[in-house]
C-alpha atoms as a PDB file:
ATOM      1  CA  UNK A   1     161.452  50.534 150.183  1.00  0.00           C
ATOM      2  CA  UNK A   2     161.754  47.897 152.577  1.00  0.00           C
ATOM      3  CA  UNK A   3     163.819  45.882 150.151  1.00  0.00           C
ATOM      4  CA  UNK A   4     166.116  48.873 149.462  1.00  0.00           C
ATOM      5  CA  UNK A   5     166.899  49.142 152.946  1.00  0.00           C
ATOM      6  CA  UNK A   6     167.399  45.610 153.557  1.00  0.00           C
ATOM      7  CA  UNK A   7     170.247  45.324 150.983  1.00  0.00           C
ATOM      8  CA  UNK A   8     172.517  48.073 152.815  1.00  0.00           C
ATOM      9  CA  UNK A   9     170.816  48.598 156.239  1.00  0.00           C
ATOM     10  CA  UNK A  10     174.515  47.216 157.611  1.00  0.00           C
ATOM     11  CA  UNK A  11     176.147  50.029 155.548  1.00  0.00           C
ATOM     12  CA  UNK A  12     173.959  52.906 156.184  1.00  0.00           C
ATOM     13  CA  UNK A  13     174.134  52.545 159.886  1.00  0.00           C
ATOM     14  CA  UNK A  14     177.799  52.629 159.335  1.00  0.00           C
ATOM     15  CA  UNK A  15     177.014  55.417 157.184  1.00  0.00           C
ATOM     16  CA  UNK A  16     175.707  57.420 160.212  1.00  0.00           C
ATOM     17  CA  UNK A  17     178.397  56.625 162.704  1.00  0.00           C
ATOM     18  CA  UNK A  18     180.842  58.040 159.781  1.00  0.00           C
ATOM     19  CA  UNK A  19     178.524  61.245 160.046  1.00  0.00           C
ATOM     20  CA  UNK A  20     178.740  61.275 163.709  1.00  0.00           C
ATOM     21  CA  UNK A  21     182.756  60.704 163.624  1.00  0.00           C
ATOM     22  CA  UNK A  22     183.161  63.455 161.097  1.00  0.00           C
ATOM     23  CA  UNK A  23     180.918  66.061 163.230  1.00  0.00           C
ATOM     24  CA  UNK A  24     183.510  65.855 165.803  1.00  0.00           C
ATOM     25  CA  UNK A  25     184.790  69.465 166.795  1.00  0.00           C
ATOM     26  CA  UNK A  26     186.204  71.096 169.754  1.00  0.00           C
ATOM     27  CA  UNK A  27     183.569  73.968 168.870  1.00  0.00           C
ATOM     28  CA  UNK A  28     180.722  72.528 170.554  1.00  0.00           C
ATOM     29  CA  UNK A  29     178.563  74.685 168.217  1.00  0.00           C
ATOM     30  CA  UNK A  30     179.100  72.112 165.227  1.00  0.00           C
ATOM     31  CA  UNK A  31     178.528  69.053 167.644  1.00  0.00           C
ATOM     32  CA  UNK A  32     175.007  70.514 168.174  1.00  0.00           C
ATOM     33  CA  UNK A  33     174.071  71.618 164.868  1.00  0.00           C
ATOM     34  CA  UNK A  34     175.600  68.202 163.573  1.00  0.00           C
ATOM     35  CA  UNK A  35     173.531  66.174 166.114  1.00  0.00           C
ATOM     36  CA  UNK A  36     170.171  68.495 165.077  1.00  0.00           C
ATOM     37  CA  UNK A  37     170.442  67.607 161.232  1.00  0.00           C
ATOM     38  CA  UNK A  38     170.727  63.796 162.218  1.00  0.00           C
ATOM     39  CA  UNK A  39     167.946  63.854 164.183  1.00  0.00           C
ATOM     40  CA  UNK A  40     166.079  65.510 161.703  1.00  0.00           C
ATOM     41  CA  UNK A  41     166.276  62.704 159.778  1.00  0.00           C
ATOM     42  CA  UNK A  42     165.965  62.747 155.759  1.00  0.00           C
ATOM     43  CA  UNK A  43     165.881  60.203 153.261  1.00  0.00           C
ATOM     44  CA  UNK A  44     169.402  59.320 152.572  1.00  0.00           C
ATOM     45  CA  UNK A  45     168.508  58.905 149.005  1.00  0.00           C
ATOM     46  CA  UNK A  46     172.082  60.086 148.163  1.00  0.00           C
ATOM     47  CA  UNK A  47     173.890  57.862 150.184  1.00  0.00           C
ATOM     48  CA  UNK A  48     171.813  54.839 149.442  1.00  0.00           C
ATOM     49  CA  UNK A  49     172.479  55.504 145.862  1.00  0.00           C
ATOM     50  CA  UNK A  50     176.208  55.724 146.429  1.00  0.00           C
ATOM     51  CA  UNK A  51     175.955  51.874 148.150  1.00  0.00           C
ATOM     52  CA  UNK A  52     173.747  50.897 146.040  1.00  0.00           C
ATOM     53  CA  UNK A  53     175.819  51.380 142.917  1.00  0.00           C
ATOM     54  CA  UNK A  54     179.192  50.085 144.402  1.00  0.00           C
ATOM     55  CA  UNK A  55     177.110  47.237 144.841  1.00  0.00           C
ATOM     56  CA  UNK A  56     176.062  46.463 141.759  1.00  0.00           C
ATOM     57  CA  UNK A  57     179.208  46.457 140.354  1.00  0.00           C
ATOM     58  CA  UNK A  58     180.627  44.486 142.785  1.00  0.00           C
ATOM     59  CA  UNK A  59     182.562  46.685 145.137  1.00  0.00           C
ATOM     60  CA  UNK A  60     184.680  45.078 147.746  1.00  0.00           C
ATOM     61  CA  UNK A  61     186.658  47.475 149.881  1.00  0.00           C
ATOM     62  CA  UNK A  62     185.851  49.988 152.918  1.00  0.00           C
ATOM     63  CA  UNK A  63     186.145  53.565 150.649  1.00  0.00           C
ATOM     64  CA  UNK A  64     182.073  53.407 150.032  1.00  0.00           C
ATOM     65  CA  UNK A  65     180.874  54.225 153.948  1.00  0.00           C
ATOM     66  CA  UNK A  66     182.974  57.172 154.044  1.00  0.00           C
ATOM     67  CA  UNK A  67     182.250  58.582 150.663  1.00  0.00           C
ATOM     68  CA  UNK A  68     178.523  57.895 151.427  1.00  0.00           C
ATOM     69  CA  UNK A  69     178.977  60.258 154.361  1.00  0.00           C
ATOM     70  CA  UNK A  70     180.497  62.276 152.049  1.00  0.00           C
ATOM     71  CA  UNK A  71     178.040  62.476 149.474  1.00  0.00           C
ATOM     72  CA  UNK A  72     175.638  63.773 152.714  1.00  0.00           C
ATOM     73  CA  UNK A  73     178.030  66.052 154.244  1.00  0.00           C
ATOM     74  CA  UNK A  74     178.015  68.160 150.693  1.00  0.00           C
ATOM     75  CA  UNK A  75     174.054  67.847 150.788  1.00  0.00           C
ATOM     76  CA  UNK A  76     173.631  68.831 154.134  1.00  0.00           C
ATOM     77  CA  UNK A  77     175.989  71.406 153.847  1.00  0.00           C
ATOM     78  CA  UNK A  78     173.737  73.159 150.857  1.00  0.00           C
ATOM     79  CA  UNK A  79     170.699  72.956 152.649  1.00  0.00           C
ATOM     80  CA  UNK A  80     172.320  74.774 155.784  1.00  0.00           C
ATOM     81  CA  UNK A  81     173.247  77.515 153.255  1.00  0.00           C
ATOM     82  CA  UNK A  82     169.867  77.749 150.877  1.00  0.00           C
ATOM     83  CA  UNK A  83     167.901  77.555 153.931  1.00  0.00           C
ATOM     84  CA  UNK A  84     169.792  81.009 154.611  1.00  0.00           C
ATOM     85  CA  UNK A  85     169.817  82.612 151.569  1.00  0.00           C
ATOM     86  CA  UNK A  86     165.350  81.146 151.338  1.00  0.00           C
ATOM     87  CA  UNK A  87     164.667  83.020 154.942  1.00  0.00           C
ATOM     88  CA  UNK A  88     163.422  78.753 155.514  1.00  0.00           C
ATOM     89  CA  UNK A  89     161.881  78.513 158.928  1.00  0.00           C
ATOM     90  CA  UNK A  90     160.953  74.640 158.311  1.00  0.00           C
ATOM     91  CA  UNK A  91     163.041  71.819 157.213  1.00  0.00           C
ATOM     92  CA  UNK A  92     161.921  68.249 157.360  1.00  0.00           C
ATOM     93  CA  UNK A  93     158.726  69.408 159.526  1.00  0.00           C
ATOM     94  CA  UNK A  94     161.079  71.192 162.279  1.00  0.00           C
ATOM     95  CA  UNK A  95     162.582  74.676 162.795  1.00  0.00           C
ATOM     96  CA  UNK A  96     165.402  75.256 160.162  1.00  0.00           C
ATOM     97  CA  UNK A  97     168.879  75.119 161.317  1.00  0.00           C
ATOM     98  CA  UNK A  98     168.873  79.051 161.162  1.00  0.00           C
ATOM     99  CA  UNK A  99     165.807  79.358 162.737  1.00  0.00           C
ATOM    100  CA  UNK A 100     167.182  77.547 165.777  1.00  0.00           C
ATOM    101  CA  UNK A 101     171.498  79.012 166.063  1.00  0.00           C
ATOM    102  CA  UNK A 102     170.510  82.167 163.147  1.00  0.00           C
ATOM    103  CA  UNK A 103     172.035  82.450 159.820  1.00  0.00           C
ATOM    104  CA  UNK A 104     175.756  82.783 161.158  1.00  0.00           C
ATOM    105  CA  UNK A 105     176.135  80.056 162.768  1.00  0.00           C
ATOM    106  CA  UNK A 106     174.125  77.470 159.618  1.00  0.00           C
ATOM    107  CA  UNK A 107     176.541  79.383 157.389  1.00  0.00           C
ATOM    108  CA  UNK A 108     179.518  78.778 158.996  1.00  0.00           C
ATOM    109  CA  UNK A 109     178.764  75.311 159.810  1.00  0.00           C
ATOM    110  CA  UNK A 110     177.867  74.373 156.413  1.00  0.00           C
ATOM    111  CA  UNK A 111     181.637  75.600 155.391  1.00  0.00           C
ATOM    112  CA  UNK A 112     182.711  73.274 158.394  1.00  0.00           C
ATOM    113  CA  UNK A 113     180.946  70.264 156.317  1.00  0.00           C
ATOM    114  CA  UNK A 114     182.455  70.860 152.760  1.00  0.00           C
ATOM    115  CA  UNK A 115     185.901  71.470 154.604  1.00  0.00           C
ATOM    116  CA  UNK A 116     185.380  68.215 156.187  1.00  0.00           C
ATOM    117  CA  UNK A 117     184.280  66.837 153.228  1.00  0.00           C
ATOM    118  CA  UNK A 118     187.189  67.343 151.502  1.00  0.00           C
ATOM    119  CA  UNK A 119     189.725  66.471 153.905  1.00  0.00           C
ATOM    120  CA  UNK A 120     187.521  62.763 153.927  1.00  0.00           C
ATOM    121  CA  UNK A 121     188.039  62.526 150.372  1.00  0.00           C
ATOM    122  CA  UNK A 122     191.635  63.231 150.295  1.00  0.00           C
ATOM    123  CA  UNK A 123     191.869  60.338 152.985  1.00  0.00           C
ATOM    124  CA  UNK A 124     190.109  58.008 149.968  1.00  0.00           C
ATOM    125  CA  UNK A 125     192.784  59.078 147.762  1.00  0.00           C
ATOM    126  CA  UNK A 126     191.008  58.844 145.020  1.00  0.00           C
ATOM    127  CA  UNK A 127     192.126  61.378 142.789  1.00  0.00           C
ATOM    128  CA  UNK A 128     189.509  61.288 140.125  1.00  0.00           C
ATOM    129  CA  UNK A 129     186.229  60.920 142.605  1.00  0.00           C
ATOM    130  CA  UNK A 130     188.021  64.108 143.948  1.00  0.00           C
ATOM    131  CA  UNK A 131     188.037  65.525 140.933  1.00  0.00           C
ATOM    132  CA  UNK A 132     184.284  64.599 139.904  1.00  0.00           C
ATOM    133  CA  UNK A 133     183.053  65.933 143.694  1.00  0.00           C
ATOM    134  CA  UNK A 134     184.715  69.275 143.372  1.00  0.00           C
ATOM    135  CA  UNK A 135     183.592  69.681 140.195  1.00  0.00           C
ATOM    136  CA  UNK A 136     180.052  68.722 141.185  1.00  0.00           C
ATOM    137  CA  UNK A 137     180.165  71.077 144.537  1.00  0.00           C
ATOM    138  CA  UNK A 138     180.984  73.845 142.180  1.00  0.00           C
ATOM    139  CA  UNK A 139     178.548  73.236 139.586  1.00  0.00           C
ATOM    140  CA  UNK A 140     175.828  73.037 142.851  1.00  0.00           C
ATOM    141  CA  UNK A 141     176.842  76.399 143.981  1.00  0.00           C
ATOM    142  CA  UNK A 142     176.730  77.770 139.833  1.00  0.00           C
ATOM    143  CA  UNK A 143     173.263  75.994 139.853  1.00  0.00           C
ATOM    144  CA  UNK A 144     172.043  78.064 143.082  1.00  0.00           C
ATOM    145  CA  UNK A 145     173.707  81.472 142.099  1.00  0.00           C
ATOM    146  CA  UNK A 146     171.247  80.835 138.605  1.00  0.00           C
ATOM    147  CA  UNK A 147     168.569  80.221 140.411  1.00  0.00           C
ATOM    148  CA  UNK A 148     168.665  83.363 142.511  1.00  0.00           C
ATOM    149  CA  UNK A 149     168.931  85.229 139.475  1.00  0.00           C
ATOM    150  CA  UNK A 150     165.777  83.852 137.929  1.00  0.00           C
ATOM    151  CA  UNK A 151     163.643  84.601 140.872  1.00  0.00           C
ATOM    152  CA  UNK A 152     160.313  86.068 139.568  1.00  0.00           C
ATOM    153  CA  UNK A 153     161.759  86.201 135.990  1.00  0.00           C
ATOM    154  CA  UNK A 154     158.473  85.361 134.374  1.00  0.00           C
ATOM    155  CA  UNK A 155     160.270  84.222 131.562  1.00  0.00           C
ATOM    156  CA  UNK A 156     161.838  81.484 132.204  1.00  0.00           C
ATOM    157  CA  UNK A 157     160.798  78.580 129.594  1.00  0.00           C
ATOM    158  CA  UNK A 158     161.175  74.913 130.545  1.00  0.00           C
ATOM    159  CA  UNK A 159     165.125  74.474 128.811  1.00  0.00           C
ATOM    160  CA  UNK A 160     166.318  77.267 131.395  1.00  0.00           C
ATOM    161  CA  UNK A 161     164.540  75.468 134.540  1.00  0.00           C
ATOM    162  CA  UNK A 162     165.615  72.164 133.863  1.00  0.00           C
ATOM    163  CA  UNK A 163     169.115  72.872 133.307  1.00  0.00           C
ATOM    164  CA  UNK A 164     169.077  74.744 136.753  1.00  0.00           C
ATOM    165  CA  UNK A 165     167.756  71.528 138.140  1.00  0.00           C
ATOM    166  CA  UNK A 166     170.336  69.238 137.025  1.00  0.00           C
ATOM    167  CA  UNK A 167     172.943  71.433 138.253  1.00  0.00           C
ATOM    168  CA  UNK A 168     171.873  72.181 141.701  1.00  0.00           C
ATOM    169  CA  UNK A 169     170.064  69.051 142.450  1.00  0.00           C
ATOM    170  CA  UNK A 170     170.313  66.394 139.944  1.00  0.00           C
ATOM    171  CA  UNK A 171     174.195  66.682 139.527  1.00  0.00           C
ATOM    172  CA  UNK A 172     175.418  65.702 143.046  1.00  0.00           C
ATOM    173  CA  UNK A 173     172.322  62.383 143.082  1.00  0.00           C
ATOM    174  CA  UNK A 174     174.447  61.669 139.540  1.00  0.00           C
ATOM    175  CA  UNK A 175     177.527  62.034 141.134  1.00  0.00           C
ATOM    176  CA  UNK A 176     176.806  59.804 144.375  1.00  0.00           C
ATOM    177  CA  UNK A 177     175.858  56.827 141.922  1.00  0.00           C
ATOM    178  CA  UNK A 178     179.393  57.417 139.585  1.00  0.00           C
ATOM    179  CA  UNK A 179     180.979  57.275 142.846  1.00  0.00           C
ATOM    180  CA  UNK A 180     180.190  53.561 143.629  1.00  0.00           C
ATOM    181  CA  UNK A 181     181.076  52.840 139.659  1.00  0.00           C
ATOM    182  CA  UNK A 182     184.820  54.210 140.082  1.00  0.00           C
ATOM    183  CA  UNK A 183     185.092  52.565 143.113  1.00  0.00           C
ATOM    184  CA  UNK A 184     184.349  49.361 142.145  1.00  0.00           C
ATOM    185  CA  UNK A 185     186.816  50.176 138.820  1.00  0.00           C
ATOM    186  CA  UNK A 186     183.398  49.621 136.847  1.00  0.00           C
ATOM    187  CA  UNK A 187     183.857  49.509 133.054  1.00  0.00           C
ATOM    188  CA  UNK A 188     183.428  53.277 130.984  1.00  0.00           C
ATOM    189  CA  UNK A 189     179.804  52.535 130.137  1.00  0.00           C
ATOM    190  CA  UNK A 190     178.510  51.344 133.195  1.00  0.00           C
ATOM    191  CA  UNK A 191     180.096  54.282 134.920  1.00  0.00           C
ATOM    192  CA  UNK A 192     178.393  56.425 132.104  1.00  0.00           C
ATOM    193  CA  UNK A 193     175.023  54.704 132.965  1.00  0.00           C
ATOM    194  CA  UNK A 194     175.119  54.970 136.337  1.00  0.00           C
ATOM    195  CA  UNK A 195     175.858  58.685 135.859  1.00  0.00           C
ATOM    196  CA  UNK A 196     172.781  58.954 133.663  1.00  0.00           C
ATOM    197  CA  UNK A 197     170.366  57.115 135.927  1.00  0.00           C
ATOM    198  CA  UNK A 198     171.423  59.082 138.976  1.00  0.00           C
ATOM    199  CA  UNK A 199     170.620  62.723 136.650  1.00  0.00           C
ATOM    200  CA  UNK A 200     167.287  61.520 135.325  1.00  0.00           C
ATOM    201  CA  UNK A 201     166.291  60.686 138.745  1.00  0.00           C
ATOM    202  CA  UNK A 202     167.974  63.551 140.227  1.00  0.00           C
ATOM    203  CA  UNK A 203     165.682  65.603 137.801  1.00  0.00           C
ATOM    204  CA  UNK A 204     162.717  63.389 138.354  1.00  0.00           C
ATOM    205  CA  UNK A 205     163.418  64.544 142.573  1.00  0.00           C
ATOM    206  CA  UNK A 206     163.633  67.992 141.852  1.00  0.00           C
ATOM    207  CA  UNK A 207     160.195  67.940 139.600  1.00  0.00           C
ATOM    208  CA  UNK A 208     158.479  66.603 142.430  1.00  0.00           C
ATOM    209  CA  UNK A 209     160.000  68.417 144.978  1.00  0.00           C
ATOM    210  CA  UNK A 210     158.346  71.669 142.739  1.00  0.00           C
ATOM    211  CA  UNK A 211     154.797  69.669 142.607  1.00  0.00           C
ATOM    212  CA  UNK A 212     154.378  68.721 145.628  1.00  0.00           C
ATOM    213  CA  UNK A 213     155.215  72.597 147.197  1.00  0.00           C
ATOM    214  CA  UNK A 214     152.135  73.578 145.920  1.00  0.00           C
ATOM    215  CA  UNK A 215     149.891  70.306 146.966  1.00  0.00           C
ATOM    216  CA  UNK A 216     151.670  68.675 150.036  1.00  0.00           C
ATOM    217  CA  UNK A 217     150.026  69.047 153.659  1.00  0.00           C
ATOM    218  CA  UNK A 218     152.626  70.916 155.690  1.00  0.00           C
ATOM    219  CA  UNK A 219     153.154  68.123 158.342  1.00  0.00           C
ATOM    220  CA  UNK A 220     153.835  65.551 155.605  1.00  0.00           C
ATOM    221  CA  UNK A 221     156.113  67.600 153.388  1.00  0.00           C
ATOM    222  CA  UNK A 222     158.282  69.711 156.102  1.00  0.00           C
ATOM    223  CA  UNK A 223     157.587  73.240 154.316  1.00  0.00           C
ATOM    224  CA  UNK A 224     154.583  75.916 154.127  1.00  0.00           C
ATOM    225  CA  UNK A 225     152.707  75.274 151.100  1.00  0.00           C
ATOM    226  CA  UNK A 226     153.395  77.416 148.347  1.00  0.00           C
ATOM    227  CA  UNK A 227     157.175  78.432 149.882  1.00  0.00           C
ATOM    228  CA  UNK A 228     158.411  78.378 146.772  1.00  0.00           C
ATOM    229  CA  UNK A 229     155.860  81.263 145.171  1.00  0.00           C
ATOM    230  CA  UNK A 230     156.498  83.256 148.113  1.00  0.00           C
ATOM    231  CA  UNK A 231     160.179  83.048 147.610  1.00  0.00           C
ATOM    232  CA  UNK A 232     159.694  84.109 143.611  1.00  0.00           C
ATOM    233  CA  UNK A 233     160.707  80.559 142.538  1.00  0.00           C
ATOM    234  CA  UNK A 234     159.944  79.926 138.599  1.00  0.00           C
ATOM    235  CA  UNK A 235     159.354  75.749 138.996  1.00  0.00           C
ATOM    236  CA  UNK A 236     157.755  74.364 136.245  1.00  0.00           C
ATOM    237  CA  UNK A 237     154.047  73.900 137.410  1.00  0.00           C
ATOM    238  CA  UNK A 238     154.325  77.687 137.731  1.00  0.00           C
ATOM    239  CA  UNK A 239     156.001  78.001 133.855  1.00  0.00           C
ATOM    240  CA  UNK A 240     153.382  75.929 132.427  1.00  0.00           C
ATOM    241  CA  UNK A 241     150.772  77.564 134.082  1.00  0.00           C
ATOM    242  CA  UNK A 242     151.953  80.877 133.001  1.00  0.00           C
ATOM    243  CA  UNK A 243     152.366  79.615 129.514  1.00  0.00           C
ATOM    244  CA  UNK A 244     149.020  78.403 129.127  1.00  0.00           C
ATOM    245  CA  UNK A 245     147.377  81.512 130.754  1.00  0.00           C
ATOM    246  CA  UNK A 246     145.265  83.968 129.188  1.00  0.00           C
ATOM    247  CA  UNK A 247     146.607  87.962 129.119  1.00  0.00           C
ATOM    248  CA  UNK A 248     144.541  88.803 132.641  1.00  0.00           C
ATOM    249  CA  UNK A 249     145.671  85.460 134.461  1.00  0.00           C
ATOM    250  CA  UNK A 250     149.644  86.004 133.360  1.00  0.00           C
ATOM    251  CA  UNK A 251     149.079  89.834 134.526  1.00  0.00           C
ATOM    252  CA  UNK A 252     147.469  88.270 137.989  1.00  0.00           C
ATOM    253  CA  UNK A 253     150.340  85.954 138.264  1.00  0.00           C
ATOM    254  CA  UNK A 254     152.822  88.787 137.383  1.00  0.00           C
ATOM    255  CA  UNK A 255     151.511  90.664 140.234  1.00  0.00           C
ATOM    256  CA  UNK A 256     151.404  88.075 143.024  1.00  0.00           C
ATOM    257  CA  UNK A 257     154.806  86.478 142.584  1.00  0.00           C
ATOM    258  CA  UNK A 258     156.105  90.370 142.924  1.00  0.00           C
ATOM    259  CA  UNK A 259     155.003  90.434 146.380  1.00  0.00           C
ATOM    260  CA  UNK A 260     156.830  90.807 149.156  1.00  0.00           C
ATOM    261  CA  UNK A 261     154.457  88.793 151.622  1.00  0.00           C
ATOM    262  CA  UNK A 262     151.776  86.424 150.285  1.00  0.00           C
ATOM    263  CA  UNK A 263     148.826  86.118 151.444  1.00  0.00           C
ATOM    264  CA  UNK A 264     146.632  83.036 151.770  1.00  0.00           C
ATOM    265  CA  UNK A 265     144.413  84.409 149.083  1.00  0.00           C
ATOM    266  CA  UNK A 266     147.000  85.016 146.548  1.00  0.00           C
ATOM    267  CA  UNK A 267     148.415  82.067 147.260  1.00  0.00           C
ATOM    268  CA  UNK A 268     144.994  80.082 146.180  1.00  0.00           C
ATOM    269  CA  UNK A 269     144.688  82.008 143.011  1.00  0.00           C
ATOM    270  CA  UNK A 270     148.098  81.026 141.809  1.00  0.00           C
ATOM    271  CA  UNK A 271     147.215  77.388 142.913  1.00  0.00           C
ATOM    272  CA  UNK A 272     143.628  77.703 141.237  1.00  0.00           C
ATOM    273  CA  UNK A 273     145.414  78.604 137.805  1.00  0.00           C
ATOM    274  CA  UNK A 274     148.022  75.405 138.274  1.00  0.00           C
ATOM    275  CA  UNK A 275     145.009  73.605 138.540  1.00  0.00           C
ATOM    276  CA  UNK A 276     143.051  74.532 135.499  1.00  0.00           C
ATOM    277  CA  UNK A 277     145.979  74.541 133.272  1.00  0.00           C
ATOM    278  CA  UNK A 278     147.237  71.073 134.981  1.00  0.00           C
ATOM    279  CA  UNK A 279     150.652  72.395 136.553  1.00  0.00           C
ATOM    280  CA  UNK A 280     150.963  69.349 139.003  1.00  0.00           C
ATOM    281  CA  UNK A 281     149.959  66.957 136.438  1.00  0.00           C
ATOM    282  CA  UNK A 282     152.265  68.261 133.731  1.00  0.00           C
ATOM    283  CA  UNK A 283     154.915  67.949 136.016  1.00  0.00           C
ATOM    284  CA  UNK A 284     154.413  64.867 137.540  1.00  0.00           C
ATOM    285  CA  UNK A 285     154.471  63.357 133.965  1.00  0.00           C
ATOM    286  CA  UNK A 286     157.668  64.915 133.282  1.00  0.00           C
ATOM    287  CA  UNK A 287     159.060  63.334 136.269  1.00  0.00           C
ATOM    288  CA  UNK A 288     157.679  59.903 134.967  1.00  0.00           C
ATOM    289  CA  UNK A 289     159.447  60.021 132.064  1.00  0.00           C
ATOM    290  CA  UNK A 290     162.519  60.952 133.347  1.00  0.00           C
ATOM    291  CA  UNK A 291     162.312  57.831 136.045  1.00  0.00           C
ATOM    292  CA  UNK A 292     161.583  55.534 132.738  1.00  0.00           C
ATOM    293  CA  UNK A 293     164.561  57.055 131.095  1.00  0.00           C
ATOM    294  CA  UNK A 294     167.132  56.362 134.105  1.00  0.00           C
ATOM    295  CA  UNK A 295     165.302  52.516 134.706  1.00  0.00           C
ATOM    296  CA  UNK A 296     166.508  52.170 130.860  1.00  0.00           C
ATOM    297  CA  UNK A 297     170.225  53.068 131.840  1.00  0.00           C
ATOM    298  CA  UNK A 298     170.435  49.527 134.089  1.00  0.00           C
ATOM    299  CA  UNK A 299     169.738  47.793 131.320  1.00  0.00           C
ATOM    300  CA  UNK A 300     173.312  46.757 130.550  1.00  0.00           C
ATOM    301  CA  UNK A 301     173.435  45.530 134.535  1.00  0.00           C
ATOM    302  CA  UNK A 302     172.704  41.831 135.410  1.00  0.00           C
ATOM    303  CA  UNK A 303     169.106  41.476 136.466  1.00  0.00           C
ATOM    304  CA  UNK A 304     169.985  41.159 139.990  1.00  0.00           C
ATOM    305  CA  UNK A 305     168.264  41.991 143.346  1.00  0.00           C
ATOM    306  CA  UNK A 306     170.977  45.344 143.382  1.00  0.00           C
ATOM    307  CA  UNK A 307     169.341  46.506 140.108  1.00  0.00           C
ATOM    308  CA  UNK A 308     165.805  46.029 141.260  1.00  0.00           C
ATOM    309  CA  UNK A 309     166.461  47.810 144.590  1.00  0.00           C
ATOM    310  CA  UNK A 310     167.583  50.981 142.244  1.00  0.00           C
ATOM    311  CA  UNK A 311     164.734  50.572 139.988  1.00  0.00           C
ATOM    312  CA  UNK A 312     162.428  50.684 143.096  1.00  0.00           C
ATOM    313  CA  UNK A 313     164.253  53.358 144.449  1.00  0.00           C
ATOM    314  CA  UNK A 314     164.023  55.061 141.090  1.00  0.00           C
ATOM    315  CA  UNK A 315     159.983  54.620 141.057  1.00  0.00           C
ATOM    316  CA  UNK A 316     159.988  56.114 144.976  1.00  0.00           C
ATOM    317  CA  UNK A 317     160.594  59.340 143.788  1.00  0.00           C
ATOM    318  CA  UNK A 318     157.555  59.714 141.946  1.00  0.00           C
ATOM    319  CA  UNK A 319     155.521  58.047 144.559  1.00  0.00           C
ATOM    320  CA  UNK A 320     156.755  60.168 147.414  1.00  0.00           C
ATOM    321  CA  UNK A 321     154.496  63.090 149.707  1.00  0.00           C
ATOM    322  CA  UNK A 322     157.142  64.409 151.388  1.00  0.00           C
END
């Protein structure tokens, strides 16, 4: 990653002071809250891709550091809110936002960021990225309000989870690389290809994200293990698990996602079962094939040092703990 960071370290530290400038209120509430995600820290995967993509085709004006800052207010923004709506105590390792200021104040601060968020992009003027980003922050919030109604639905297949994925994960990563392709006034396709490689590895983030909830030391991956069964979540280790299982072991499963508190034996059952029907596995592999898919999409790109700092960005996903 060293590489990656190389090529836009410049940018991304002007990327943060946008972040800063844009947290500016005279409620010192959003100040605070503003300063406590940034200190948090994160991987900037969304802005990166954003820079990263304006850069490969050749982008040579000022738009891209705000939109990047953009592209993290609208992410940062939706983790204030699902941290809410999860009952999340831990983000990134540290208390939750809500944990800290309670779920009024993360709410209403996330509302400050897609305001603010707007109002940035309408400085761009830029009709059509405004356009694609409104579109995308609504299909985010469709993607969430799905996902709440699926928790504990024990039949959920694989088609139903992954199109949940793209749209409240995958779409705004796809949307952060298109972004740098209208910039830059990049031709239909490579927009188009850009747009693809950001949704396979959106997916690819997401599938991971699931995989390692159930396998990822606590202090490495910033949650409780297992947050997700707790919270009813249907992620695919869990769907394949369940759709290898025998009658008893989908009856036991039944029964423990239906709890209201989970207890550390429960939870090791569940993780047992993933284990002998090769959840983690299963799902890794499917996020291997979708990082193969979107390293296909740069094909049309100039083998340049741009398109192998996306491609290794691409292959971090699947590599990643945390």
């Amino acid at each position: 990653m060293e590489q990656v960071t190389a090529l836009i370290q410049g940018d991304m530290l002007a990327v943060e002071a946008q972040f800063r400038k844009n947290m500016t209120s005279d409620v010192p509430l959003i100040g605070q809250v503003g300063e406590y995600l940034l200190a948090s820290g994160g991987k900037r995967i969304r802005p990166m891709l954003l820079l990263l993509a304006a850069k490969l085709c050749d982008y040579r004006g000022e738009h891209h550091i705000e939109l990047a800052g953009v592209i993290e207010f609208i992410h940062s923004a939706t983790l204030l809110h699902d941290d809410v709506v999860d009952g999340a105590e831990l983000r990134r390792g540290n208390r939750s936002a809500n944990a800290v200021w309670g779920n009024e104040a993360s709410v209403l601060v996330g509302d400050f960021l897609f305001a603010k968020s707007f109002s940035v992009m309408v400085g761009c003027n830029n009709l059509k990225i405004l356009q694609l980003l409104s579109d995308t922050s609504t299909q985010m919030a469709e993607g969430e309000a799905q996902q709440l109604l699926n928790t504990a639905d024990l039949e959920i297949d694989e088609k139903r989870y992954l199109a949940v994925i793209r749209d409240k994960t995958a779409i705004l990563i796809a949307a952060a690389c298109q972004v740098g392709a209208i910039l830059a006034e990049a031709s239909a396709q490579q927009e188009a290809a850009l747009r693809e490689f950001g949704l396979e590895i959106g997916s690819a983030f997401q599938l991971m994200d699931d995989a390692l909830d159930y396998v990822a030391v606590q202090q490495e991956f910033g949650k409780a293990r297992g947050q997700d069964l707790e919270e009813g979540k249907m992620t695919l280790p869990l769907i394949h698990t369940y759709a290898a299982a025998d009658l008893s072991e989908r009856d036991e499963i039944a029964r423990i996602i239906g709890l209201e508190e989970l207890s550390e034996a429960d939870l090791d059952r569940v993780c047992g079962l993933i284990d002998k029907y090769a959840g983690i596995e299963y799902t890794r592999q499917r996020a291997v094939e979708r990082i193969e898919l979107a390293k296909a999409q740069l094909d049309i790109f100039a083998d340049t040092e741009v398109r192998t700092a996306l491609c290794i960005l691409a292959d971090y996903v699947v590599a990643r703990n945390k």
